[in-house]
Protein backbone atom coordinates (compact mmCIF):
# COMPACT_ATOMS: atom_id res chain seq x y z
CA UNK A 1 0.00 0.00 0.00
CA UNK A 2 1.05 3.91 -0.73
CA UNK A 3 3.49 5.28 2.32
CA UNK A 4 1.45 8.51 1.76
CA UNK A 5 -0.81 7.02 4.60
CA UNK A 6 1.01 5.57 6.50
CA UNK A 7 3.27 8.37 7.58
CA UNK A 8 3.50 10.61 10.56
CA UNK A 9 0.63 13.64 9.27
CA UNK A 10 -1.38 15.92 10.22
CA UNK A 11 -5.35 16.39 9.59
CA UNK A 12 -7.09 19.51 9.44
CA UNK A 13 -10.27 18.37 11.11
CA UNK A 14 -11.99 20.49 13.84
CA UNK A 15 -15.52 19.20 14.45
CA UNK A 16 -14.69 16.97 17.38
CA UNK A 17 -17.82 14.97 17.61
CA UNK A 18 -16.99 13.16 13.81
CA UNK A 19 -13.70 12.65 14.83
CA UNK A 20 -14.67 10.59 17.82
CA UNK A 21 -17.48 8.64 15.37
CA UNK A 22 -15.05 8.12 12.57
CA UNK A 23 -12.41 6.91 14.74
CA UNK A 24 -14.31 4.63 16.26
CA UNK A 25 -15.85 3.26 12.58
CA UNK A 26 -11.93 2.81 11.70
CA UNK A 27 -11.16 1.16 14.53
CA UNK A 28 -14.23 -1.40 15.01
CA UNK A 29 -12.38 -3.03 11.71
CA UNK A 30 -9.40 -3.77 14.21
CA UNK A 31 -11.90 -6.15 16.15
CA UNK A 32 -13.89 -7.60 13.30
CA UNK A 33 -16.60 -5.27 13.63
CA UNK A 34 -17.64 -4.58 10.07
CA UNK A 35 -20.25 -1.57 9.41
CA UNK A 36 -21.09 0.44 6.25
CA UNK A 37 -19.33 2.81 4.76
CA UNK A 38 -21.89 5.21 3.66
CA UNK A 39 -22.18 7.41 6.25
CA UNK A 40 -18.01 7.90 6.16
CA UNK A 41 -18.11 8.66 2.23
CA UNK A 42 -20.50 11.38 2.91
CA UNK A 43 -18.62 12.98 6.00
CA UNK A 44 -15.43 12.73 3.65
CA UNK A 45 -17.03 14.14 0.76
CA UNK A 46 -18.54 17.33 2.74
CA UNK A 47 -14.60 18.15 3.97
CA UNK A 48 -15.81 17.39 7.57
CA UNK A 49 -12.65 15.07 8.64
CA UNK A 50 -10.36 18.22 6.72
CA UNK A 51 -9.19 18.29 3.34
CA UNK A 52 -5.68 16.77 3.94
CA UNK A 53 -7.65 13.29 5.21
CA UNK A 54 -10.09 13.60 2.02
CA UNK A 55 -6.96 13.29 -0.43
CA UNK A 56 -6.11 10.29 2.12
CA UNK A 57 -9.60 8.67 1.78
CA UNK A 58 -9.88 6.77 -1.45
CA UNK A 59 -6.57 4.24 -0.16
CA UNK A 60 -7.65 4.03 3.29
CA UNK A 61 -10.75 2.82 2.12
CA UNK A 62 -9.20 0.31 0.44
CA UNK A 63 -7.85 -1.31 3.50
CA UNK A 64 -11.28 -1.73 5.02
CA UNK A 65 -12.85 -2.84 1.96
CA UNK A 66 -10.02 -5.76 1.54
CA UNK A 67 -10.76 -6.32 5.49
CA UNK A 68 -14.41 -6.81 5.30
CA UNK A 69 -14.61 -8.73 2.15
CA UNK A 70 -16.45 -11.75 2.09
CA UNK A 71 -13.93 -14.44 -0.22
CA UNK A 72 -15.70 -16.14 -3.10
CA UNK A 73 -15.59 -19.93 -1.04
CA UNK A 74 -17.90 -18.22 2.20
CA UNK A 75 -20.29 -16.27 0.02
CA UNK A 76 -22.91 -18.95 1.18
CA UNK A 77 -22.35 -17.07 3.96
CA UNK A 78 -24.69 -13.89 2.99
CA UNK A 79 -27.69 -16.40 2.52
CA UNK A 80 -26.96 -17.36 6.11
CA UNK A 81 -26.91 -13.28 7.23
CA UNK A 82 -30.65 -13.12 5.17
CA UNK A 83 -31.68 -16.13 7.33
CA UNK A 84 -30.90 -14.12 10.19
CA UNK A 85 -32.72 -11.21 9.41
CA UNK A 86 -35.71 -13.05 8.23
CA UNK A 87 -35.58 -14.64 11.74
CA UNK A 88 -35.50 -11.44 13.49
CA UNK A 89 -38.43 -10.02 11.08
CA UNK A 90 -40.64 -12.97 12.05
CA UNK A 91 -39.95 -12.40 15.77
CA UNK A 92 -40.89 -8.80 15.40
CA UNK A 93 -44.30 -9.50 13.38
CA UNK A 94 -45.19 -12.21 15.99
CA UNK A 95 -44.29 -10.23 18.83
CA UNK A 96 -46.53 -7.23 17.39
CA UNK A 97 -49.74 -9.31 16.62
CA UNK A 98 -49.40 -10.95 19.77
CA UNK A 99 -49.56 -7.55 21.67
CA UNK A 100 -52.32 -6.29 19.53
CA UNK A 101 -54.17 -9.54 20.65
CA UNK A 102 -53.64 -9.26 24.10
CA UNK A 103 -54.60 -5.69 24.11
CA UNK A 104 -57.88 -6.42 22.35
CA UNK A 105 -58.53 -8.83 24.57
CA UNK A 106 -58.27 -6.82 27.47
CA UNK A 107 -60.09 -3.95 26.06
CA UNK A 108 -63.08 -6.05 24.78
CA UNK A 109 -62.86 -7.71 28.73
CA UNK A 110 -63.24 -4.18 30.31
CA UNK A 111 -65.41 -3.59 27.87
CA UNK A 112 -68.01 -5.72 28.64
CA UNK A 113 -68.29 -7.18 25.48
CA UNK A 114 -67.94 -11.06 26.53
CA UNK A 115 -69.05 -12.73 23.42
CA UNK A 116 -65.68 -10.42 21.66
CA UNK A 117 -63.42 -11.20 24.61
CA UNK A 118 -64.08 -14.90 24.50
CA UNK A 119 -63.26 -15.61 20.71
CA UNK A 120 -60.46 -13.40 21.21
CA UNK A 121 -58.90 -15.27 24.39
CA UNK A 122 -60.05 -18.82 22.69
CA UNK A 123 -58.29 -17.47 19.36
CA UNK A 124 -54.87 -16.75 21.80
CA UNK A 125 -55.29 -20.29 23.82
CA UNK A 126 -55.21 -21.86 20.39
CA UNK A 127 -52.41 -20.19 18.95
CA UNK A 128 -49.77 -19.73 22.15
CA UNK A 129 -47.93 -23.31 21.04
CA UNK A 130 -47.39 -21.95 17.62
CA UNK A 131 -46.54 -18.59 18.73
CA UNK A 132 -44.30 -19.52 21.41
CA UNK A 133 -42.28 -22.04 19.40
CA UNK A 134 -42.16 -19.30 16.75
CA UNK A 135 -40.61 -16.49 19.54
CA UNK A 136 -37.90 -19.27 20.73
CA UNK A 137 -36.94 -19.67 16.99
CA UNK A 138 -36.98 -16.23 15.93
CA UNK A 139 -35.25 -15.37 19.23
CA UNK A 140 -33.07 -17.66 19.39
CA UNK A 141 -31.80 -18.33 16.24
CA UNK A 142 -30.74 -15.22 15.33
CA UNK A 143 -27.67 -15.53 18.14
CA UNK A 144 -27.09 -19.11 16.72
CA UNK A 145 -26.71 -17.60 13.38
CA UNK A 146 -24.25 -14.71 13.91
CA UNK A 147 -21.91 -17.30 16.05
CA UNK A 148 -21.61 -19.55 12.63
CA UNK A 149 -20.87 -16.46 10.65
CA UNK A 150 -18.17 -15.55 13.27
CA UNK A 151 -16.92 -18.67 13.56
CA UNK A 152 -16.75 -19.18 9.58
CA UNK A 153 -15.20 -15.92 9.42
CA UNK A 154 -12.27 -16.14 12.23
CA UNK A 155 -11.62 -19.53 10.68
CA UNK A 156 -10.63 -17.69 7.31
CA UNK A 157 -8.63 -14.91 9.40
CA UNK A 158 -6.90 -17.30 11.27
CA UNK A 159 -5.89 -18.96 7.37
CA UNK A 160 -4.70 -15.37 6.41
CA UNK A 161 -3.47 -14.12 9.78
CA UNK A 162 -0.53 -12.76 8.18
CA UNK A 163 -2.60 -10.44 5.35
CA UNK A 164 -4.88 -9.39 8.25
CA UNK A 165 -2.26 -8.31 10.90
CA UNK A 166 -0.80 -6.45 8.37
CA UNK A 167 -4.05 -4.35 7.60
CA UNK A 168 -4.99 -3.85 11.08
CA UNK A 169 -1.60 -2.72 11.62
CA UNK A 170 -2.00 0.67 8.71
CA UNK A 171 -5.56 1.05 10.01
CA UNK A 172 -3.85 1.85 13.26
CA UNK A 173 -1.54 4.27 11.87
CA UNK A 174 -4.16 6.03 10.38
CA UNK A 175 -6.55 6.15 13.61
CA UNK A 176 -3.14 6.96 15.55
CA UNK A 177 -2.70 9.99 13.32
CA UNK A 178 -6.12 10.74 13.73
CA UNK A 179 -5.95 11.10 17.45
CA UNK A 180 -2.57 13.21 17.41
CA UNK A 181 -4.06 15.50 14.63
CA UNK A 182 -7.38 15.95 17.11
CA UNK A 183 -5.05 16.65 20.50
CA UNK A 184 -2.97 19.23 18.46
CA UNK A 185 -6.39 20.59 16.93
CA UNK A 186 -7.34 20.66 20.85
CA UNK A 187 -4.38 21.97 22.32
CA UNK A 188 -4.53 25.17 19.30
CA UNK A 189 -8.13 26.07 20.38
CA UNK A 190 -9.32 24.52 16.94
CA UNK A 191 -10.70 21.78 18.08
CA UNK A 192 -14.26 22.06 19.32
CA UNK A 193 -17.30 19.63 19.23
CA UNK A 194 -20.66 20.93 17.37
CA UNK A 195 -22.78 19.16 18.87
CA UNK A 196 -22.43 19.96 21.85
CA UNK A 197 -25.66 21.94 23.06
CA UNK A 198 -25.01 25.15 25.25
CA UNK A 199 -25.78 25.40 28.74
CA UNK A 200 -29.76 26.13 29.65
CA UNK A 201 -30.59 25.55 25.89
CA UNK A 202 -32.94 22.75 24.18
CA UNK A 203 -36.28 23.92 26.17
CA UNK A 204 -37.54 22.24 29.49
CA UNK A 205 -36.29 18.09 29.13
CA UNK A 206 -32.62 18.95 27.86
CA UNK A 207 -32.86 21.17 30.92
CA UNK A 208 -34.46 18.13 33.15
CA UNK A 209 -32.04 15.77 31.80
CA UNK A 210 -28.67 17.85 32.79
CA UNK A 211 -30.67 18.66 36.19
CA UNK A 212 -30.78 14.96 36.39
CA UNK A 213 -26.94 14.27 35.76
CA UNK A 214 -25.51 16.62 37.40
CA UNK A 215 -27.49 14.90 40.47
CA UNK A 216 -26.50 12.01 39.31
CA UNK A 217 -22.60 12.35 39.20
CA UNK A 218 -23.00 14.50 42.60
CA UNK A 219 -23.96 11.28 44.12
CA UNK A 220 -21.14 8.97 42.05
CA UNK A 221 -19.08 11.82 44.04
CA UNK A 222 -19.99 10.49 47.03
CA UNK A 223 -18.87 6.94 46.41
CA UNK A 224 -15.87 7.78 45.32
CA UNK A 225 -16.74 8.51 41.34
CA UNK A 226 -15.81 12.18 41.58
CA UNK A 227 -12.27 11.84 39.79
CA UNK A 228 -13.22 10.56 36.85
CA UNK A 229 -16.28 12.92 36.16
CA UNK A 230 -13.22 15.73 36.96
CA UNK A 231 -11.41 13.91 34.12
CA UNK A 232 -15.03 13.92 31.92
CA UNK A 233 -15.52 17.74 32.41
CA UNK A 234 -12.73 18.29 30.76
CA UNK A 235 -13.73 17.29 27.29
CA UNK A 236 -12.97 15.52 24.62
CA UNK A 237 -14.16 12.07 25.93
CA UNK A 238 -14.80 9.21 23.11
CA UNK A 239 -15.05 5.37 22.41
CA UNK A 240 -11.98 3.06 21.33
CA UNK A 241 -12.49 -0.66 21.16
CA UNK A 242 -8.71 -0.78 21.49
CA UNK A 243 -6.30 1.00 23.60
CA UNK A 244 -3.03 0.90 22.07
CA UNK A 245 -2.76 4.32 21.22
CA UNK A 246 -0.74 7.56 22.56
CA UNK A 247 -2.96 10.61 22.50
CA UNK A 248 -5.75 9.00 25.53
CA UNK A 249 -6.60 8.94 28.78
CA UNK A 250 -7.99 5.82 30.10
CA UNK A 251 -11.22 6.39 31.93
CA UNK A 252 -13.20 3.32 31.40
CA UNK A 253 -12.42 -0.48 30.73
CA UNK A 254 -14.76 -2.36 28.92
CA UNK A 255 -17.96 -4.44 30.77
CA UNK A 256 -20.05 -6.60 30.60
CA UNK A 257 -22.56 -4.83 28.78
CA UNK A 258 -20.18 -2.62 27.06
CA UNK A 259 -17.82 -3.89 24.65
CA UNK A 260 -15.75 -0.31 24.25
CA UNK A 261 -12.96 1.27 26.45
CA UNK A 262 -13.94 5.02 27.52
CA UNK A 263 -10.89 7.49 26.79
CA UNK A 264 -10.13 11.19 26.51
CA UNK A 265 -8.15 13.12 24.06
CA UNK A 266 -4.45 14.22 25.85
CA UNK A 267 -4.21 17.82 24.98
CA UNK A 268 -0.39 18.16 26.49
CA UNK A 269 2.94 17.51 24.14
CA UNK A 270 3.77 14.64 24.95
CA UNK A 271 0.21 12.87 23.73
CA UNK A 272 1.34 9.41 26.04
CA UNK A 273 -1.19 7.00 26.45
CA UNK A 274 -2.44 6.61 30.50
């Protein structure tokens, strides 16, 4: 691949809040996390990521294209990823008319109307085997699914590991350049995130909801939580599935329920990762 990449650059971004989505886009592909590319196309192509990482775009893309590629001998496995969503769709359509049922039913039964509410319950007694073997499948199977897809797929990595290492290993450079870029952008003043809504703006429930943090993290205070909101307040806080990079703060580790590490952008020289 070009060296243009791949060497120690600067990007011109300054909308912080696409930086912290597109980084984390580039860097799912680290940990097999493949998404569409649409939404990154269009951010590229309205000069929001800067025009020096536009001119970058086209080859970078490359690399993720080459990552998530499905190879010609597991294409039988996109009839598999239709299965699955034709799962989920039945569990949704099942779940729906079920509710509806049950709600008539109830309605009709404080209604008064028991001729109505007895079909209707009689209509649900009959059906509840079918539906419920129908939920298990289309709830179940779904999971089954995606762990034979994964399975296929980490076999085939595991055949190229070399190939693969090797593009996870420019995608970092890029992401790494990224996140210098951003704490340089931050430490100029340049850097500054959109989105981000002013204080006592957005009408009465924006103004509810930051009532209710800022109880919130006065209580995580209280247990002990207070340095890390300190760290928060400062800005500049996004999501990395890996860590390996200098430019962050560690705030969070991964759980359970959340798959990501929690960092913040270093604004000082040095950029190390802590």
């Amino acid at each position: 691949m070009g060296s243009a990449v791949l060497t120690r650059k600067r990007y011109d971004f300054t909308d912080f809040g696409v930086f912290s989505e597109f980084v984390f886009l580039l860097d799912s592909y680290r940990v097999q996390q493949y998404t569409e590319l649409k939404w990154a196309d269009r951010v590229v192509d309205e000069g929001k990521m800067g025009y020096s990482f536009k001119r970058d775009w086209e080859e970078i893309r490359k690399i993720l294209t080459k990552m998530a590629r499905v190879p010609v001998e597991l294409r039988y496995l996109l009839k598999w990823a239709r299965y699955q969503q034709l799962l989920r769709f039945v569990g949704n359509i099942i779940s729906t008319m079920m509710f509806l049922l049950f709600g008539l039913t109830v309605f009709f039964a404080f209604g008064g109307n028991r001729a109505v509410y007895s079909s209707l319950a009689n209509v649900i007694v009959y059906l509840l085997p079918v539906v419920a073997g129908g939920l298990i499948l289309a709830f179940v199977g779904p999971p089954i699914v995606a762990r034979k897809i994964y399975r296929k797929l980490t076999e085939y990595r595991e055949r190229n590991i070399g190939q693969f290492r090797e593009w996870e290993s420019q995608l970092k450079v890029v992401i790494q350049n990224l996140i210098l870029s951003a704490s340089q952008q931050a430490r100029e003043g340049k850097l500054k995130d959109e989105g981000e809504k002013e204080k006592g703006s957005g009408g009465l429930l924006v103004q509810v909801d930051d009532v209710y943090r800022a109880a919130w993290h006065r209580i995580k205070r209280l247990f002990g939580g207070g340095e890390g909101k300190r760290r928060e307040e400062q800005g500049f806080v996004f999501a990395l599935f890996m860590n390996d990079y200098l430019g962050t703060r560690l705030l969070q580790k991964p759980s359970l329920l959340k798959k990501h590490y929690t960092v913040q952008l270093v604004q000082s020289a040095s950029s190390e990762n802590t």
